[in-house]
C-alpha atoms as a PDB file:
ATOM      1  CA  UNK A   1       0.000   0.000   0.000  1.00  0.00           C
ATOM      2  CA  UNK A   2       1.444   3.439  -0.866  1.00  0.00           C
ATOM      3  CA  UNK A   3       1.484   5.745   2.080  1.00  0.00           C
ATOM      4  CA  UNK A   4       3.351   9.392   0.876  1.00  0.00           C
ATOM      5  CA  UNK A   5       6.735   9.940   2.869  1.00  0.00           C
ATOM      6  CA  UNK A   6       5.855   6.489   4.158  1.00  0.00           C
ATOM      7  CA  UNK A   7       3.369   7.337   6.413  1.00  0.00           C
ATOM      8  CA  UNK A   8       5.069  10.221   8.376  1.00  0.00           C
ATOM      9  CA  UNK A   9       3.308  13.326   9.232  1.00  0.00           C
ATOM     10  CA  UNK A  10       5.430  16.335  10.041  1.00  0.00           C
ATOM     11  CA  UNK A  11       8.627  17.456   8.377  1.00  0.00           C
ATOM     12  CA  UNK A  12      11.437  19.204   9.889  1.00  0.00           C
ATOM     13  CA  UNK A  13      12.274  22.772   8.770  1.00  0.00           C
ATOM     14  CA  UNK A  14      15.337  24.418  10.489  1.00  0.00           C
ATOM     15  CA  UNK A  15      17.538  22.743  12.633  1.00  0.00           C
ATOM     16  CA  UNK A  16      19.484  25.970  13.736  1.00  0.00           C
ATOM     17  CA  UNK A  17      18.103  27.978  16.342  1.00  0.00           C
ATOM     18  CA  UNK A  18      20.396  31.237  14.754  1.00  0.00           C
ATOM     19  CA  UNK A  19      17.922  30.257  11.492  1.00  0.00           C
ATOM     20  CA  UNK A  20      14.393  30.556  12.997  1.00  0.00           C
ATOM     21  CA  UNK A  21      14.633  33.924  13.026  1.00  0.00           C
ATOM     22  CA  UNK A  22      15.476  34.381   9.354  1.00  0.00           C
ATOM     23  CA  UNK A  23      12.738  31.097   8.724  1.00  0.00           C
ATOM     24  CA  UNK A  24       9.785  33.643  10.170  1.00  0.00           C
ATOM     25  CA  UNK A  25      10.952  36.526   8.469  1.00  0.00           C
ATOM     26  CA  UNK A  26      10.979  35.174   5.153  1.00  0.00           C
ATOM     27  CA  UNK A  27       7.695  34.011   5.615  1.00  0.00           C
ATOM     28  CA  UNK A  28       6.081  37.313   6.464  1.00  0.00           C
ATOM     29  CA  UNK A  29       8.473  38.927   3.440  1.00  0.00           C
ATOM     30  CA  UNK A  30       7.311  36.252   1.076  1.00  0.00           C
ATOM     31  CA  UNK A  31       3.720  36.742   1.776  1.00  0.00           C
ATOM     32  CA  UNK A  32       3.302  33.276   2.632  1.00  0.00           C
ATOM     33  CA  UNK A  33       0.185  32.535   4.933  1.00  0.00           C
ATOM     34  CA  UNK A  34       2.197  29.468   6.260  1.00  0.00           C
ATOM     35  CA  UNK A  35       5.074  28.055   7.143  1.00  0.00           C
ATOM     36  CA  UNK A  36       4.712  24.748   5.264  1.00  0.00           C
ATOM     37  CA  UNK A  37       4.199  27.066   2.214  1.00  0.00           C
ATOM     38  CA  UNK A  38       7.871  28.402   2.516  1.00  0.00           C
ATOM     39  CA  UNK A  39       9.167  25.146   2.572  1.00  0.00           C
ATOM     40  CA  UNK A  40       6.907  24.324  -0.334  1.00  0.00           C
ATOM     41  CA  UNK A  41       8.737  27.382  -1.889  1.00  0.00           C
ATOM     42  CA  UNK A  42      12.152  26.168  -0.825  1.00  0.00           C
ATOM     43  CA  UNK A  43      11.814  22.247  -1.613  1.00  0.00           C
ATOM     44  CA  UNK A  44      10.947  23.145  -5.512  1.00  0.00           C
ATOM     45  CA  UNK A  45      13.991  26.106  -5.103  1.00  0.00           C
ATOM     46  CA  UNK A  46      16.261  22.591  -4.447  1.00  0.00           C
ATOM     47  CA  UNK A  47      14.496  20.787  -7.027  1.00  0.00           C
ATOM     48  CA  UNK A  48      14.495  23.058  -9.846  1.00  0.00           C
ATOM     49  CA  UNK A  49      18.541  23.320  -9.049  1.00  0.00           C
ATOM     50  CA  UNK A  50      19.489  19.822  -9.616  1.00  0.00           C
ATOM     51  CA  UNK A  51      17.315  19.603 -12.163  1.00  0.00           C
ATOM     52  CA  UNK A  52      19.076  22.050 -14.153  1.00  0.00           C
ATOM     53  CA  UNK A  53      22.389  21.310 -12.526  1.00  0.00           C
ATOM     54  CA  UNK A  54      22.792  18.046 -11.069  1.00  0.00           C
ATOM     55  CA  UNK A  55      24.426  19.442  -8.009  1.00  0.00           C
ATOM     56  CA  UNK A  56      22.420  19.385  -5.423  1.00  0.00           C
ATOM     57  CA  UNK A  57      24.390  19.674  -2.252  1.00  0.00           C
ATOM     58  CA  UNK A  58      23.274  16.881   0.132  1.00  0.00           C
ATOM     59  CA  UNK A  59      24.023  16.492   3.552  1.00  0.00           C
ATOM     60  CA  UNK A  60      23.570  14.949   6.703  1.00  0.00           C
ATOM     61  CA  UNK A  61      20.512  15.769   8.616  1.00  0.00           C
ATOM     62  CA  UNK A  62      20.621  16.438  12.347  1.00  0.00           C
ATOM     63  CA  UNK A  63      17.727  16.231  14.718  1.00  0.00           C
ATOM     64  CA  UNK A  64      15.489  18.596  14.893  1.00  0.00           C
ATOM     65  CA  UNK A  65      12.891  20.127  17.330  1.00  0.00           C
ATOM     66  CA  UNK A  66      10.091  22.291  15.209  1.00  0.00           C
ATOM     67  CA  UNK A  67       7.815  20.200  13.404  1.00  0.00           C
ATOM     68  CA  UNK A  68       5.320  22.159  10.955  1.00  0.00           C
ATOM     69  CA  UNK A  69       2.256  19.789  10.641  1.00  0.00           C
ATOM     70  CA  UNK A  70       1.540  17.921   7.084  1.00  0.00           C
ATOM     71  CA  UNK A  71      -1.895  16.709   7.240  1.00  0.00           C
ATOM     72  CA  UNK A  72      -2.814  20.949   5.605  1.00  0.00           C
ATOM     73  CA  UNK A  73      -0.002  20.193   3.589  1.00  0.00           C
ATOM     74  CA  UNK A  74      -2.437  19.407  -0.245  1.00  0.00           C
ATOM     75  CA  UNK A  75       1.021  19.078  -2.204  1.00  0.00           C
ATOM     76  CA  UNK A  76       2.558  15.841   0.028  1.00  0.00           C
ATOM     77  CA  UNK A  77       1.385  13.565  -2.641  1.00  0.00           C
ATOM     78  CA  UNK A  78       3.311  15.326  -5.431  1.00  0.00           C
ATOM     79  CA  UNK A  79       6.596  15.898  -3.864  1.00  0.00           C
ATOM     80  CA  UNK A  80       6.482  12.312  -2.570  1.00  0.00           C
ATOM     81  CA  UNK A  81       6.372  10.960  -5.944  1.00  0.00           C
ATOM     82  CA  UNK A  82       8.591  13.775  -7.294  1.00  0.00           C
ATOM     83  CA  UNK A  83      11.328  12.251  -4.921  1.00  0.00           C
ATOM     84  CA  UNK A  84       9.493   8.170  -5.718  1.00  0.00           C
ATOM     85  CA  UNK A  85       9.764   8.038  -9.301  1.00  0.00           C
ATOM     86  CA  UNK A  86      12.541  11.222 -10.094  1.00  0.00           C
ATOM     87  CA  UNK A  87      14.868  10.463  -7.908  1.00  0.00           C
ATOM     88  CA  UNK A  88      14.165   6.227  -7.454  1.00  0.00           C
ATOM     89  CA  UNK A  89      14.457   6.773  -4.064  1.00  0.00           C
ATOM     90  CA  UNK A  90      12.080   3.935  -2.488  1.00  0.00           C
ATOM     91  CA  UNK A  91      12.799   4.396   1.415  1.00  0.00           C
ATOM     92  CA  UNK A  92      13.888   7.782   3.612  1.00  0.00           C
ATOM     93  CA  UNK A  93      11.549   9.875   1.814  1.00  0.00           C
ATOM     94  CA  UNK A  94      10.636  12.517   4.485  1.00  0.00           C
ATOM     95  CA  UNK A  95      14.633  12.369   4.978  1.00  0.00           C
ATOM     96  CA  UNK A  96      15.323  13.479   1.175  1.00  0.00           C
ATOM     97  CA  UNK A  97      12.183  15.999   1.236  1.00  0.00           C
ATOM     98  CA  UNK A  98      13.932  17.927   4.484  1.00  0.00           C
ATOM     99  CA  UNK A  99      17.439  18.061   2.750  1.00  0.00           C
ATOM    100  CA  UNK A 100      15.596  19.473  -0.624  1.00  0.00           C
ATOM    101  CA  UNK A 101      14.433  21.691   1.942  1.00  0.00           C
ATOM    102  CA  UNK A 102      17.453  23.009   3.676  1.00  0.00           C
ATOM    103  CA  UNK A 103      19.143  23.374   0.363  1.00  0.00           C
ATOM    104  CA  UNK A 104      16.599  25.537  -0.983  1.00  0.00           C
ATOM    105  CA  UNK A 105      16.328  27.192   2.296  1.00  0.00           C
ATOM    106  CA  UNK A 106      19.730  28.378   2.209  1.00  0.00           C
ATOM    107  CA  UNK A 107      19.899  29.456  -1.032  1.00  0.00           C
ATOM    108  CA  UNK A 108      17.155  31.662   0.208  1.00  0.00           C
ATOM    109  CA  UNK A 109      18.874  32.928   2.773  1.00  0.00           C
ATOM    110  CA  UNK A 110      21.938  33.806   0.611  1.00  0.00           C
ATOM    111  CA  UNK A 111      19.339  35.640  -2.075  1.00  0.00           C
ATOM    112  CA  UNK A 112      18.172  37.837   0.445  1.00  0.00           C
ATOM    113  CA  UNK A 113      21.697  38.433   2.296  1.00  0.00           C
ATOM    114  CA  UNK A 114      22.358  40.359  -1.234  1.00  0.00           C
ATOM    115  CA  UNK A 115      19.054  41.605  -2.530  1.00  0.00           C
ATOM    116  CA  UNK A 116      15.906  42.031   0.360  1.00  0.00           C
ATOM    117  CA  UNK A 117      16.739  45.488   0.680  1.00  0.00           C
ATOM    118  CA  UNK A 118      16.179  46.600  -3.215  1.00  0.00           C
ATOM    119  CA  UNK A 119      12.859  45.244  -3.549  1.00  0.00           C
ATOM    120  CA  UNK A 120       9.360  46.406  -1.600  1.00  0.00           C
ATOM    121  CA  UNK A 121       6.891  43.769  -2.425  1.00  0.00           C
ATOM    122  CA  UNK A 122       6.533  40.156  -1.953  1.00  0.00           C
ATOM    123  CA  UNK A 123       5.570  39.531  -5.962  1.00  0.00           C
ATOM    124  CA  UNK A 124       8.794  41.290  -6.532  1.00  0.00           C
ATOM    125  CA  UNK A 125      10.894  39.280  -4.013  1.00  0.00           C
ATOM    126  CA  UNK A 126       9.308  35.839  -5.222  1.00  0.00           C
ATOM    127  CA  UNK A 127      10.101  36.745  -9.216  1.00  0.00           C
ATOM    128  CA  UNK A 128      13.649  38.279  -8.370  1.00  0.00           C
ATOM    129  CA  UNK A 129      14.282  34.811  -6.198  1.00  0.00           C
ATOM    130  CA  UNK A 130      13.085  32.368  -9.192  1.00  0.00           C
ATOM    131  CA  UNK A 131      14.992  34.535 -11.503  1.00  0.00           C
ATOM    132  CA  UNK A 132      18.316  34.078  -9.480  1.00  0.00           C
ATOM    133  CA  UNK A 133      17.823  30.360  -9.470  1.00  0.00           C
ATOM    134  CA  UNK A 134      16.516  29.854 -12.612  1.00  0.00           C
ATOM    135  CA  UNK A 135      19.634  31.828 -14.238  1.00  0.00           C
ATOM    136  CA  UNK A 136      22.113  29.383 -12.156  1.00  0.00           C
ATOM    137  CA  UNK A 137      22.849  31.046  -9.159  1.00  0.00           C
ATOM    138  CA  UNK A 138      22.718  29.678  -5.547  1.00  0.00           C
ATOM    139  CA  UNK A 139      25.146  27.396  -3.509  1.00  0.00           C
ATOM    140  CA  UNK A 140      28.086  27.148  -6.023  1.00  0.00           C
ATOM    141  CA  UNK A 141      25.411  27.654  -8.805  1.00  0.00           C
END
């Protein structure tokens, strides 16, 4: 039977306390109502990187403490089977989703360490962000 991210229900966003700070306020500059929506936002950052680039940095997960509830989370199925069938990856699926996440997430962080303070509107911030992966930048990108 088929159970997405084999049957877990929460995912783990950051693991550093010194990056909940940044997590919240890139969810309020973002426009995002909530937080699973900025990992959303960061997972298909990850994605769309090693798609293009095959060099998606993975690494080790540590424990972590903040869980951010799945069950509202409509888009589980798809990113399951994103990481099922693109990536052949039959166990540790919730593992995989969290690192997607992480790499995205910093990648995020490192757009707005160079550009939040140019741009007044969350449409503006979400375009310029896509734009800046899309064109191959990001973590060694």
């Amino acid at each position: 039977m088929y159970r997405p991210f084999d049957g877990e229900k929460a995912v783990r966003t950051v693991r550093l306390k010194k990056d909940e700070g940044f997590f919240k306020n890139a969810v309020k500059k973002l426009g995002f109502k909530n937080e699973i929506d900025l990992v959303t936002f960061c997972v298909a950052i990850a994605l769309r990187k090693e798609y293009k680039d095959k060099t998606l940095n993975k690494k080790l997960l540590t424990s972590a403490k903040k869980l951010v509830g799945m069950e509202s989370f409509d888009k589980r199925d798809l990113y399951d089977l994103i990481i099922l069938e693109y990536l052949n990856l039959r166990e540790g699926r919730l593992k995989e989703f969290e690192t997607y996440f992480y790499t995205g997430f910093n990648i995020l962080k490192e757009w707005f360490k160079e550009n939040n303070a140019d741009l007044r509107s969350e449409i503006e911030r979400l375009s310029a962000i896509w734009d800046y992966v899309t064109r191959g930048n990001g973590q060694d990108g």
